[in-house]
C-alpha atoms as a PDB file:
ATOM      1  CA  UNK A   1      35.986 -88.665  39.015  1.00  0.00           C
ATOM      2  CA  UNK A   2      35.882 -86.953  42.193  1.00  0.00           C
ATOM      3  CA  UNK A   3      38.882 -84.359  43.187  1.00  0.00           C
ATOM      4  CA  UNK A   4      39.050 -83.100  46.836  1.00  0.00           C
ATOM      5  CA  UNK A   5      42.328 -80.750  47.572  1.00  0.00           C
ATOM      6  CA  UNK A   6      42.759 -80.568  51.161  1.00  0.00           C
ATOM      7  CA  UNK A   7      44.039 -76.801  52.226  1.00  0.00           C
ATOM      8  CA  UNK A   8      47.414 -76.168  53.485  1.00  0.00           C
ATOM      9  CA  UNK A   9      45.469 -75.971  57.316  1.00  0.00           C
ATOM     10  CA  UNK A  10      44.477 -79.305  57.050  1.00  0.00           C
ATOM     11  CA  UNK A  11      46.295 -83.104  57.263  1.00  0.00           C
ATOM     12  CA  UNK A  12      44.747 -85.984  56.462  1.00  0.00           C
ATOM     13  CA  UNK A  13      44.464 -88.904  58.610  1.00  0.00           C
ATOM     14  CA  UNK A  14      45.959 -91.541  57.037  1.00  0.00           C
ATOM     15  CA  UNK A  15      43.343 -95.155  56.534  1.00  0.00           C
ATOM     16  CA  UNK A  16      40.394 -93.162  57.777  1.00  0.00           C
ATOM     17  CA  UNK A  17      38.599 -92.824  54.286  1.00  0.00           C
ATOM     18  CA  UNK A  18      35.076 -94.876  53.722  1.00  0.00           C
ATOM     19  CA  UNK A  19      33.068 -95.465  50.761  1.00  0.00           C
ATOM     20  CA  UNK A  20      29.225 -96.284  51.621  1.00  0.00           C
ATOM     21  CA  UNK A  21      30.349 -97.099  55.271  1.00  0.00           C
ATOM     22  CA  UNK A  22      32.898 -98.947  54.310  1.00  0.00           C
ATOM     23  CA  UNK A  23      36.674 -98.416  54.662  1.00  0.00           C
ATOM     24  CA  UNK A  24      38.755 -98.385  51.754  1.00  0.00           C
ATOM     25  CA  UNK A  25      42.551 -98.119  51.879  1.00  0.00           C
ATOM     26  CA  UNK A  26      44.597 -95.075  50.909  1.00  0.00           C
ATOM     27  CA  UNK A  27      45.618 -96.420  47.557  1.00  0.00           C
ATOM     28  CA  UNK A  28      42.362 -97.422  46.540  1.00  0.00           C
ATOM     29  CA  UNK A  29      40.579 -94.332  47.350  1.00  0.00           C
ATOM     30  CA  UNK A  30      44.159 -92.253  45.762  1.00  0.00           C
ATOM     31  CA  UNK A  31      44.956 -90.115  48.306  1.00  0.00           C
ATOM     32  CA  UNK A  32      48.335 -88.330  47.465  1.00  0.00           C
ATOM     33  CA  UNK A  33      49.600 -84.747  48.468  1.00  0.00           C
ATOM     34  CA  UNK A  34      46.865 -83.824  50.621  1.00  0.00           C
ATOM     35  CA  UNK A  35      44.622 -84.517  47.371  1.00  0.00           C
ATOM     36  CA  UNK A  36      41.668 -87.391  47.041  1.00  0.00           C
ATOM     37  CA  UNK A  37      41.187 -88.487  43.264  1.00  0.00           C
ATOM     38  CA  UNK A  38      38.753 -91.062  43.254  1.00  0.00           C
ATOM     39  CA  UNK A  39      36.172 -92.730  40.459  1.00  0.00           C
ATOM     40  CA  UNK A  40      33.046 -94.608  40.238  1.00  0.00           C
ATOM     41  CA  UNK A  41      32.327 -96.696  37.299  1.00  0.00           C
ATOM     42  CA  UNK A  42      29.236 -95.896  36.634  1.00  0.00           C
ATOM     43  CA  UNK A  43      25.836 -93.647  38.792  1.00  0.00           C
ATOM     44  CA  UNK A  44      22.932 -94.500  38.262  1.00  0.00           C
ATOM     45  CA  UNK A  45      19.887 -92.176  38.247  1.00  0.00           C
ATOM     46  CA  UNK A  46      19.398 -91.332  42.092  1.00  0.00           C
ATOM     47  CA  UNK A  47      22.108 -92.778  42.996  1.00  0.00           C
ATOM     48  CA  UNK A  48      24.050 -91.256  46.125  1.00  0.00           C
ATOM     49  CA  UNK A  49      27.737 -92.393  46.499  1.00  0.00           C
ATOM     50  CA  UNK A  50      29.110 -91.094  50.329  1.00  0.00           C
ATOM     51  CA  UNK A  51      32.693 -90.569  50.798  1.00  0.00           C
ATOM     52  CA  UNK A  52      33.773 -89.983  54.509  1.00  0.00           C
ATOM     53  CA  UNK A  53      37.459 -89.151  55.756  1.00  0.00           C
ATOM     54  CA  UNK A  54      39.074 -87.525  58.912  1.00  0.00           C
ATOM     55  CA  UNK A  55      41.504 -84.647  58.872  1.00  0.00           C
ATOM     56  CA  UNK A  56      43.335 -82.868  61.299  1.00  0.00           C
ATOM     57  CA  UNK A  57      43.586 -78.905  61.603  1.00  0.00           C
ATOM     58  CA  UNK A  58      47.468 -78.500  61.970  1.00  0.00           C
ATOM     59  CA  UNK A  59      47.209 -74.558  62.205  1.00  0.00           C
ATOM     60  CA  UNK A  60      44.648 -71.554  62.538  1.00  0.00           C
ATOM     61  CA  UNK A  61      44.086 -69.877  58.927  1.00  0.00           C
ATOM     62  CA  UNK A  62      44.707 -66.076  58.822  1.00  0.00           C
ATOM     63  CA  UNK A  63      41.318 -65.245  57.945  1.00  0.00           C
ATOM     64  CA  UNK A  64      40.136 -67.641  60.363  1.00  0.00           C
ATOM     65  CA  UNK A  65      38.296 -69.379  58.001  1.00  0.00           C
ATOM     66  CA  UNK A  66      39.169 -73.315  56.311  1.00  0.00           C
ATOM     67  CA  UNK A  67      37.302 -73.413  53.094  1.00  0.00           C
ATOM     68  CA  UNK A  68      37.880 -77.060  51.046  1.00  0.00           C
ATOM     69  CA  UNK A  69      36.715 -77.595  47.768  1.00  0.00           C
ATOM     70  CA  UNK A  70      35.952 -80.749  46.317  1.00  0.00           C
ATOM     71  CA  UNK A  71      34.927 -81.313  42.421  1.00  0.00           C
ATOM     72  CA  UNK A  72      32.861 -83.916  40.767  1.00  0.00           C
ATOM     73  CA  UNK A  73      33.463 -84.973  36.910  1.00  0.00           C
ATOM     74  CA  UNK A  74      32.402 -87.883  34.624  1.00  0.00           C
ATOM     75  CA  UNK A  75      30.325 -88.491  31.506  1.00  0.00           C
ATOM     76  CA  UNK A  76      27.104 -88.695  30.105  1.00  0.00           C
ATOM     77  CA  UNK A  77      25.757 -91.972  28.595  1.00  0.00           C
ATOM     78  CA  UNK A  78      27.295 -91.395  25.010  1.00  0.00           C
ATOM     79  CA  UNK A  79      30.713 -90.768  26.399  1.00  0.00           C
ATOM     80  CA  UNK A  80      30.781 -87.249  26.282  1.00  0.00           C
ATOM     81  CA  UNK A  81      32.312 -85.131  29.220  1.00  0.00           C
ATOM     82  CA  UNK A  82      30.395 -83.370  31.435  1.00  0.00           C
ATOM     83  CA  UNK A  83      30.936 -79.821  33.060  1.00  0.00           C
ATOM     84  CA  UNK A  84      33.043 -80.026  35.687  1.00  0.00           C
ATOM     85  CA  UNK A  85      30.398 -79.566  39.203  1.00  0.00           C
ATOM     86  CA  UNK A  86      31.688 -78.022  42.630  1.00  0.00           C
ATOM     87  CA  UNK A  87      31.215 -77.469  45.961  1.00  0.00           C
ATOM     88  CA  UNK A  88      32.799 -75.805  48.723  1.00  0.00           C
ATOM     89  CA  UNK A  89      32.475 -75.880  52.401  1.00  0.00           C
ATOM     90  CA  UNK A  90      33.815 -72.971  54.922  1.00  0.00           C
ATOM     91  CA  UNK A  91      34.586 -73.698  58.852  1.00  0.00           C
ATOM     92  CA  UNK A  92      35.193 -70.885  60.954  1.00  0.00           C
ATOM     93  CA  UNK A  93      38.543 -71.790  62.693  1.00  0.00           C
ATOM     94  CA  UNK A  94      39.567 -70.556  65.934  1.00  0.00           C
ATOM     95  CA  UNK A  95      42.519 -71.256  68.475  1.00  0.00           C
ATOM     96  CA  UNK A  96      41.827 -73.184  71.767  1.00  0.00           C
ATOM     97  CA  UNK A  97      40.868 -71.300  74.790  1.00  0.00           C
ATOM     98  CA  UNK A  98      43.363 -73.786  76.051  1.00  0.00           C
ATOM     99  CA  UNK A  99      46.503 -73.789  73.040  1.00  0.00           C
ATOM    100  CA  UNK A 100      48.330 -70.874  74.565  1.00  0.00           C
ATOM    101  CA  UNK A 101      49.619 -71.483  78.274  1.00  0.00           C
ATOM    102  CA  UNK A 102      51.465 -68.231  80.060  1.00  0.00           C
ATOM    103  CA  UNK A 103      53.195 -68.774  82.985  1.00  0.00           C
ATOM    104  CA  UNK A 104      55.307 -66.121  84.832  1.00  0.00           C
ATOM    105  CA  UNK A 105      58.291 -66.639  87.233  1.00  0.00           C
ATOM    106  CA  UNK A 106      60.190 -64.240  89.523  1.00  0.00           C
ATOM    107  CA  UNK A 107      63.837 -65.146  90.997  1.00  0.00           C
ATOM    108  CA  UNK A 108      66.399 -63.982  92.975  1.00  0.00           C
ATOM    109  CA  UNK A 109      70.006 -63.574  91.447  1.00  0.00           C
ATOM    110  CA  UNK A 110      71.010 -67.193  92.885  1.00  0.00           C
ATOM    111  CA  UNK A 111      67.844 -67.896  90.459  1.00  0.00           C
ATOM    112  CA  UNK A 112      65.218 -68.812  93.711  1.00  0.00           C
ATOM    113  CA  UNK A 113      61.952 -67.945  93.648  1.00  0.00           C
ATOM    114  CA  UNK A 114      60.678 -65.105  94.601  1.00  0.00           C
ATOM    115  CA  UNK A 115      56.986 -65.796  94.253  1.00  0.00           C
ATOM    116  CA  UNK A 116      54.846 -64.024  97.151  1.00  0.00           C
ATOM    117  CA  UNK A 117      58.433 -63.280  99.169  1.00  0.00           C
ATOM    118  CA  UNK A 118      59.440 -59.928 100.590  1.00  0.00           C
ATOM    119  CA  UNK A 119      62.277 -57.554  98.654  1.00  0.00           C
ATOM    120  CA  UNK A 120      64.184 -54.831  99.977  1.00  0.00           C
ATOM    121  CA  UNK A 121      65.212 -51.596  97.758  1.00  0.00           C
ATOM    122  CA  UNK A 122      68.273 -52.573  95.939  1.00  0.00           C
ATOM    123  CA  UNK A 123      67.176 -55.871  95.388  1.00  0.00           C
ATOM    124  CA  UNK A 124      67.118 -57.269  91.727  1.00  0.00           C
ATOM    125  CA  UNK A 125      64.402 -59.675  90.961  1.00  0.00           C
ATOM    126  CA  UNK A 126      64.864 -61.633  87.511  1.00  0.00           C
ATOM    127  CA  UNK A 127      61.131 -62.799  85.994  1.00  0.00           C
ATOM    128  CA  UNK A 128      60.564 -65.287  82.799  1.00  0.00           C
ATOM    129  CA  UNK A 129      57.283 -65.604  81.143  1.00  0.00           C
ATOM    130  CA  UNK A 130      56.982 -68.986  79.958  1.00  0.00           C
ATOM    131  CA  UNK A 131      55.003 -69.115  76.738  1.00  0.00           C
ATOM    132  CA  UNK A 132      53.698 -72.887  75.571  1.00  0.00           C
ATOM    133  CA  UNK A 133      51.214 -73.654  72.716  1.00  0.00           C
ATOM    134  CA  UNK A 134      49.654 -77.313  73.852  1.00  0.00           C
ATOM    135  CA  UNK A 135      48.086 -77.905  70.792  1.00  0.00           C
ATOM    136  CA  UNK A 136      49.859 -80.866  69.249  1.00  0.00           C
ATOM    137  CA  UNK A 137      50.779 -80.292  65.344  1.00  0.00           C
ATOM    138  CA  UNK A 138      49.966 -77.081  65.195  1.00  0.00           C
ATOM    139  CA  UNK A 139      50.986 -73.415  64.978  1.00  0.00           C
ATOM    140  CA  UNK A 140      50.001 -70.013  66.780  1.00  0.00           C
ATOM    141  CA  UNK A 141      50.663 -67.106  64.778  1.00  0.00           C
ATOM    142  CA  UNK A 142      50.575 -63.478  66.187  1.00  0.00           C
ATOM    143  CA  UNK A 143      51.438 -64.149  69.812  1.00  0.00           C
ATOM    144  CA  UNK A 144      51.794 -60.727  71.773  1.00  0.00           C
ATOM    145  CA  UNK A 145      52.880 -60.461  75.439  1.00  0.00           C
ATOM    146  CA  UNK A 146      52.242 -57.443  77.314  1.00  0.00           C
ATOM    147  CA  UNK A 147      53.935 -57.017  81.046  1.00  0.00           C
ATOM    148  CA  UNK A 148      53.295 -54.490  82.842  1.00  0.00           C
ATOM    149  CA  UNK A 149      56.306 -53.772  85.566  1.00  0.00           C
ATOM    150  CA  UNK A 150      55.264 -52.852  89.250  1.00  0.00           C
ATOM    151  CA  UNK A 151      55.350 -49.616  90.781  1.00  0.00           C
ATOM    152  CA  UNK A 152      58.153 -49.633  92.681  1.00  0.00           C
ATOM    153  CA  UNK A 153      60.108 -51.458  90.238  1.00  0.00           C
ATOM    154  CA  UNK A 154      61.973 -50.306  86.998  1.00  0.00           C
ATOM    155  CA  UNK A 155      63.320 -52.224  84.396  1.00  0.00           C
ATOM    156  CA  UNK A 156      67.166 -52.394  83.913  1.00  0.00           C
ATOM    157  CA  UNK A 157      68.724 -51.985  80.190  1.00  0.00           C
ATOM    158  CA  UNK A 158      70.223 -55.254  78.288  1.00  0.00           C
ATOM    159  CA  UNK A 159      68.276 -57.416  80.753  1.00  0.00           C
ATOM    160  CA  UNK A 160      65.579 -58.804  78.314  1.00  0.00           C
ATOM    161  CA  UNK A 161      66.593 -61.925  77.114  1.00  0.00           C
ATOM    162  CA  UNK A 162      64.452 -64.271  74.580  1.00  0.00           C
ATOM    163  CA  UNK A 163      65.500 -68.314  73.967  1.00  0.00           C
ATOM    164  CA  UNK A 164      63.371 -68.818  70.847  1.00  0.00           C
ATOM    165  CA  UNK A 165      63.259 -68.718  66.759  1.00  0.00           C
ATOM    166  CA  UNK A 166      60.836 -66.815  64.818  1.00  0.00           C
ATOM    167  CA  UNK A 167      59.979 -64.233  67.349  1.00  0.00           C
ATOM    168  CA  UNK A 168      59.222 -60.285  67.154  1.00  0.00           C
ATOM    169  CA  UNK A 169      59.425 -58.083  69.882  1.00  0.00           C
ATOM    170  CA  UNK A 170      58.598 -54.544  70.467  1.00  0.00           C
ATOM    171  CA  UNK A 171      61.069 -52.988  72.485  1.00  0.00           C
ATOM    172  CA  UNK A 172      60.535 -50.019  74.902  1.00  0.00           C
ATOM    173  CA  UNK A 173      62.526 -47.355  73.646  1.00  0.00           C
ATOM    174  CA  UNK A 174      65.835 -46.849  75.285  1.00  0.00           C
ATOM    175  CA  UNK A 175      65.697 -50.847  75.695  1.00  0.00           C
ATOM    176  CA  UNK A 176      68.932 -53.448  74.582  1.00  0.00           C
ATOM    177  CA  UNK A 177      68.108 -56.752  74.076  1.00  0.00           C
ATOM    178  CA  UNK A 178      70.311 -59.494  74.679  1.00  0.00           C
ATOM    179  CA  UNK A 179      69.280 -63.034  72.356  1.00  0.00           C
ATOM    180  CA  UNK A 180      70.283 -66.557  73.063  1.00  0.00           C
ATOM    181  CA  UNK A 181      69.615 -69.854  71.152  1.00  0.00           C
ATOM    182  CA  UNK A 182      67.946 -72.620  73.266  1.00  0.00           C
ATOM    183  CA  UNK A 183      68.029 -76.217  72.074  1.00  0.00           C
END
């Protein structure tokens, strides 16, 4: 019997499974809860047995490291079990250069841009950064945003504003934060 527990970083593709080449379907290769159970009658001496399928990395482990373990069992030729064998595989995992997309805008009050237009002192100029991860099914952990403000400009209290779940911020002291829900 062969055992293959896919880690919590990975999603199998469903039909993509092959025995000897061949493409079996998910119920005949068992593939339930992330988990591949599948058994050969019988292996003969020097036999080799290939079992292919596709997966998807849905988010970046925190070691950045995806280790999968599959395990082989069966018995011998008078029915008696053998020792359990294993082996393990490690990918380094890392996040796109491309999965994190910044983007920042400046406004006037009336909320039109600003970008690469003259102010006057007294002014107030309103920016967003616009954070985006483009990789599809997946998660980026950790994201920090540094901003440094212009000379010449100073950030006003209660102004900082953030339209997202699951979020941590470090706040300058002597900074309010406002929080709104976006849909």
């Amino acid at each position: 019997m062969i055992k293959d527990k896919l880690p919590e970083e990975l999603q199998y593709i469903a039909d993509s499974t092959k025995i000897d080449g061949k493409s079996v379907s998910d119920q005949t290769a068992v593939w339930q809860d992330q988990e591949l159970t599948t058994e050969f009658p019988e292996l003969q001496a020097g036999e080799k047995r290939v079992i292919t399928f596709q997966v998807k990395v849905t988010k970046k482990p925190v070691n950045n490291k995806i280790r999968n373990q599959a395990q082989a069992t069966g018995e011998d030729a008078e029915g008696k079990e053998t020792p359990p064998v294993k082996t393990e595989t490690e990918i380094p995992a890392s996040n796109s250069p491309d999965g994190i997309r910044i983007e920042k805008q400046v406004a006037d009050e009336a909320g039109k841009d600003m970008d690469k237009k003259e102010v006057q002192t007294g002014d107030k100029v309103y920016y967003s950064i616009l954070v985006t991860n483009q990789i599809a099914d997946s998660v980026q952990q950790h994201i920090r945003i540094n901003d440094m403000i212009p000379k010449g400009l100073r950030a006003e209290p209660e102004t900082l504003t953030v339209t997202q779940e699951k979020k941590l911020l470090i706040i300058p002291e002597g900074f309010k934060m406002a929080t709104s829900q976006s849909t």
